[in-house]
Protein backbone atom coordinates (compact mmCIF):
# COMPACT_ATOMS: atom_id res chain seq x y z
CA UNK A 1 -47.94 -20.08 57.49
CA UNK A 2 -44.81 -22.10 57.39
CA UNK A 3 -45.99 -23.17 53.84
CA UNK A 4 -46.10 -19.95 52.97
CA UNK A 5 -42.83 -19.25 54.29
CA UNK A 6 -41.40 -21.86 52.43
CA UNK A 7 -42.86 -20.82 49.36
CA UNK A 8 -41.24 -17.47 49.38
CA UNK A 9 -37.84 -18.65 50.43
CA UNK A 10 -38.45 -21.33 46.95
CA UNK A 11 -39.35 -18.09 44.46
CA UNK A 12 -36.70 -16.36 46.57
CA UNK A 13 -33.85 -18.74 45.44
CA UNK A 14 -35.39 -19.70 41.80
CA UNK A 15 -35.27 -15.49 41.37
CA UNK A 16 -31.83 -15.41 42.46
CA UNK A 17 -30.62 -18.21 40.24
CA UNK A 18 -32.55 -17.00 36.96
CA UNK A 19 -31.03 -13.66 37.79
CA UNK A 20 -27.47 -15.30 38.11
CA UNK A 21 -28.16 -16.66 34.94
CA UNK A 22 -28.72 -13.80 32.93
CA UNK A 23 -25.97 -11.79 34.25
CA UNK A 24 -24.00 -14.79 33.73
CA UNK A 25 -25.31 -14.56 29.82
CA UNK A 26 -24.46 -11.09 29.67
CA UNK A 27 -21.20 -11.83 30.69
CA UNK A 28 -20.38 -14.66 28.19
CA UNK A 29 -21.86 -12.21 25.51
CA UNK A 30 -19.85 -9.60 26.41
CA UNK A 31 -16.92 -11.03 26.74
CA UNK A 32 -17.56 -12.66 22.54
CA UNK A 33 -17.37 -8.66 21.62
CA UNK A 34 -14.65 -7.69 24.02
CA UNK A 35 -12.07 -10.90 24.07
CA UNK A 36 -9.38 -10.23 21.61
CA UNK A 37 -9.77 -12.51 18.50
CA UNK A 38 -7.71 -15.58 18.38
CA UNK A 39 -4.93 -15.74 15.79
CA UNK A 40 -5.54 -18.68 13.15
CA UNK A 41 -6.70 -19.23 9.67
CA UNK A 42 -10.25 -19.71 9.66
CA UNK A 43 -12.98 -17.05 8.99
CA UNK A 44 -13.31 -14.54 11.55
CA UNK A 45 -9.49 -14.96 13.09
CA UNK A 46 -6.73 -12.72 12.80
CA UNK A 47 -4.82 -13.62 9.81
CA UNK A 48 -1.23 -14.49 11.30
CA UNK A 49 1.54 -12.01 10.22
CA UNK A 50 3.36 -12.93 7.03
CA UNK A 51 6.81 -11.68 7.14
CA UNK A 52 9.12 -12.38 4.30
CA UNK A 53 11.51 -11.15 1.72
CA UNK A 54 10.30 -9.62 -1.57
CA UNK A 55 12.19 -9.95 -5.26
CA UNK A 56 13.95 -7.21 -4.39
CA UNK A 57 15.06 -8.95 -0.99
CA UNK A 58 13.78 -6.59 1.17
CA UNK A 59 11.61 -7.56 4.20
CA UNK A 60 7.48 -7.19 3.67
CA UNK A 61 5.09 -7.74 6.24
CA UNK A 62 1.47 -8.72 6.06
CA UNK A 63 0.70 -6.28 8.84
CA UNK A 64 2.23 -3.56 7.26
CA UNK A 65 -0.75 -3.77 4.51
CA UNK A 66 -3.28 -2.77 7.37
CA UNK A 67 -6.35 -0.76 6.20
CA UNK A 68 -6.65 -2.08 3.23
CA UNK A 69 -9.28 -5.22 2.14
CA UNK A 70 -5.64 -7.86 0.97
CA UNK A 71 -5.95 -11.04 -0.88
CA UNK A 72 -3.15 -12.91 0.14
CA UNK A 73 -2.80 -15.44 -2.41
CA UNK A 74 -0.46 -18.71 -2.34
CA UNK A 75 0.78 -19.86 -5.64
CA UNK A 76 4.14 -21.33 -7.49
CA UNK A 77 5.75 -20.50 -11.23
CA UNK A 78 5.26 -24.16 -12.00
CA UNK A 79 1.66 -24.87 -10.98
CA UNK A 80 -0.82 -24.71 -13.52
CA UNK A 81 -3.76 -23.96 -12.10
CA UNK A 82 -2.46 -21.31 -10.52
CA UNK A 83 -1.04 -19.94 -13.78
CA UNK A 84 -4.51 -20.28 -15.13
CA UNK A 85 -6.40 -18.70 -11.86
CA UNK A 86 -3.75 -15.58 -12.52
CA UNK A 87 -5.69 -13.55 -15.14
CA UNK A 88 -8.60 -13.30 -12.93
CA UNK A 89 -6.42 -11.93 -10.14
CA UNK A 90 -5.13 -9.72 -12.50
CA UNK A 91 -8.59 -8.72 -13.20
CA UNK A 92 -9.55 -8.45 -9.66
CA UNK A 93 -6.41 -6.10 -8.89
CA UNK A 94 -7.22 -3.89 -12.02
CA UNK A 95 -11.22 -3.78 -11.15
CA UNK A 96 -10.78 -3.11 -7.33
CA UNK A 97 -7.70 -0.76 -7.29
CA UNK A 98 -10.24 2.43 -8.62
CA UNK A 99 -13.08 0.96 -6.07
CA UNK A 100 -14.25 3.21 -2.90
CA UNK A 101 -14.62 0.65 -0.26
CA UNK A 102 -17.17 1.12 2.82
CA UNK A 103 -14.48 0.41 5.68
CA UNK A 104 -10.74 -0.35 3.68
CA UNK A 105 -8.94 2.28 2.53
CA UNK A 106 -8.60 0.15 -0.27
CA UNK A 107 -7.60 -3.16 -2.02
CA UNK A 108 -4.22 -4.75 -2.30
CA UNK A 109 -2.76 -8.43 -3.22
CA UNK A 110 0.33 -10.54 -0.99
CA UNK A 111 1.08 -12.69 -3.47
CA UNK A 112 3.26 -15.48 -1.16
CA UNK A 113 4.91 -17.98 -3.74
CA UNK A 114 5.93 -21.47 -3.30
CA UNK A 115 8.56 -21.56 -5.84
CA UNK A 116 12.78 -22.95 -4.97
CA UNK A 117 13.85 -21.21 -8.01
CA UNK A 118 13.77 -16.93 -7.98
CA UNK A 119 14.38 -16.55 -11.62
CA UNK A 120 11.58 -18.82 -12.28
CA UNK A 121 9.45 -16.58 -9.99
CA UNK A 122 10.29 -13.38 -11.39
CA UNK A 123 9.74 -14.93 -15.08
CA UNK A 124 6.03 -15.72 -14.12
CA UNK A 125 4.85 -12.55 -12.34
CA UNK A 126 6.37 -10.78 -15.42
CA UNK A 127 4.82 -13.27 -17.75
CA UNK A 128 1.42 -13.43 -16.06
CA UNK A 129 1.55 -9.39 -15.77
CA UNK A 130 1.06 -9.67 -11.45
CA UNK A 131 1.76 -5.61 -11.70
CA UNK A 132 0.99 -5.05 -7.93
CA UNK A 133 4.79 -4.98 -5.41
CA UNK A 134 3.81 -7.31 -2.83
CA UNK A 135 5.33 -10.44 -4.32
CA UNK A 136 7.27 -12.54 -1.50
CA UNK A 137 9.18 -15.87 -1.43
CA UNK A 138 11.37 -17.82 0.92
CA UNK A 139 12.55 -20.52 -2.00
CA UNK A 140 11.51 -23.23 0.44
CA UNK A 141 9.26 -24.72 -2.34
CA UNK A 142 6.84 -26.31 -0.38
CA UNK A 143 8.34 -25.72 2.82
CA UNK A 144 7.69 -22.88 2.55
CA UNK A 145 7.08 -21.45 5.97
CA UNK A 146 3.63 -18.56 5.41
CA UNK A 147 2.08 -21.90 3.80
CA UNK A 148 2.91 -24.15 6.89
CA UNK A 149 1.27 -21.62 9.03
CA UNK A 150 -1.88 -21.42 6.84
CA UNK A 151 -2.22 -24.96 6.43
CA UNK A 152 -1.55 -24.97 2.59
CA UNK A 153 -2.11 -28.42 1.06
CA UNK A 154 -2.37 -27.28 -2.58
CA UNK A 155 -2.42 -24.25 -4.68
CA UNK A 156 -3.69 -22.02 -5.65
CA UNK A 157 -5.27 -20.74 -2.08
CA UNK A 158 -5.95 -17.68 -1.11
CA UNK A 159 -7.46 -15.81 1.79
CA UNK A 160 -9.28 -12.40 1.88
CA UNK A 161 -8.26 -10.31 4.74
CA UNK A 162 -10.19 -6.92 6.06
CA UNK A 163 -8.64 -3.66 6.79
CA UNK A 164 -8.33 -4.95 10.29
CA UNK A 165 -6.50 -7.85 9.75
CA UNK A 166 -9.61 -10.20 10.20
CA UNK A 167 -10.33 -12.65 7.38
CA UNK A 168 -13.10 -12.08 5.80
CA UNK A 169 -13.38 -15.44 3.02
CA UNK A 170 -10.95 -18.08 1.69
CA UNK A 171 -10.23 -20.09 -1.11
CA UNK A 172 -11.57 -17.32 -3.63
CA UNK A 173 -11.17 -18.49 -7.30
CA UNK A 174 -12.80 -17.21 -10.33
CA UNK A 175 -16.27 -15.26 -9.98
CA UNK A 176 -15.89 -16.13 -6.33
CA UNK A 177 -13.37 -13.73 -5.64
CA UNK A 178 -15.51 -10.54 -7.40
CA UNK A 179 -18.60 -11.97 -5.27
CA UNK A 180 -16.37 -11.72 -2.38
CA UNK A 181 -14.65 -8.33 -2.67
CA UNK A 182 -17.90 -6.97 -4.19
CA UNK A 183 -19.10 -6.79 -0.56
CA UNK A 184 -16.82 -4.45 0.90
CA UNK A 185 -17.10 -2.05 -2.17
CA UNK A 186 -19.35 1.07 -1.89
CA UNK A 187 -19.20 1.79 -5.20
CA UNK A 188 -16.75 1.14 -8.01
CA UNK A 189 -14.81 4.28 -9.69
């Protein structure tokens, strides 16, 4: 009997503990769907807010571009390969902006230039036909202060953000970035 007795007080505890467990799983899980999501620059954070002055000076804000699927894209006037990546952003921008899109209410670029010289700037969005309005720069040049807090080492770079500021892919250059955006399209107009 006091076998017995000690048998049940063993399943007893090895019940209680497997049952601790799994509420203890359903509370790390549930916690990976309810904790908010951490503000950085990899895939699956919050894309930290880019605040900074347009060409025409005035004050835009990454946040302020919420709902829509947003490339923000890091280039420079004077880099070449980011000259040479442009067309295909142009070509993204012109594809996507007729595009129905399953969550976004639609698709916009932050172009976020590393350039020291505005009239240099302005020459090469006109020049490389960037016809979207969200062009900012702080003429820091390389210091410049959205690429610190991405962690820009070279250009071009760019990182796709959702329509609730999550993002979604990075480093999108040519066929890539179609691939990419592609995914959040329902159907193209």
């Amino acid at each position: 009997m006091k076998n017995f007795k000690i048998i049940l007080l063993g399943v007893g505890i090895a019940a209680f503990g497997f049952g601790f467990m799994q509420s203890n799983e359903a509370t790390v899980a549930k916690s990976l769907y309810t904790s908010p999501v951490k503000v950085g620059t990899n895939i699956g954070d919050q894309a930290p807010e880019i605040s900074m002055n347009g060409v025409d000076g005035k004050k835009l804000q990454l946040s302020s571009m919420r709902g829509s699927l947003v490339l923000i894209d890091f280039w420079a006037s004077w880099c070449g390969p980011c000259r040479r990546e442009n067309p295909n952003v142009v070509r993204a921008y012109n594809k996507y902006q007729k595009a129905k899109f399953k969550t976004a209410d639609g698709f916009d670029i932050l172009s976020v230039s590393l350039d020291s010289n505005k009239e240099s700037w302005k020459k090469a969005i006109s020049q490389d036909k960037l016809s979207w309005s969200n062009h900012v720069c702080d003429l820091k040049g390389w210091k410049n202060e959205a690429a610190a807090i991405y962690g820009v080492s070279s250009i071009p770079m760019s990182f796709l953000v959702d329509e609730n500021g999550i993002i979604v892919a990075k480093n999108l250059r040519g066929m890539e970035l179609h691939v990419q955006i592609d995914q959040h399209v329902s159907k193209l107009r």
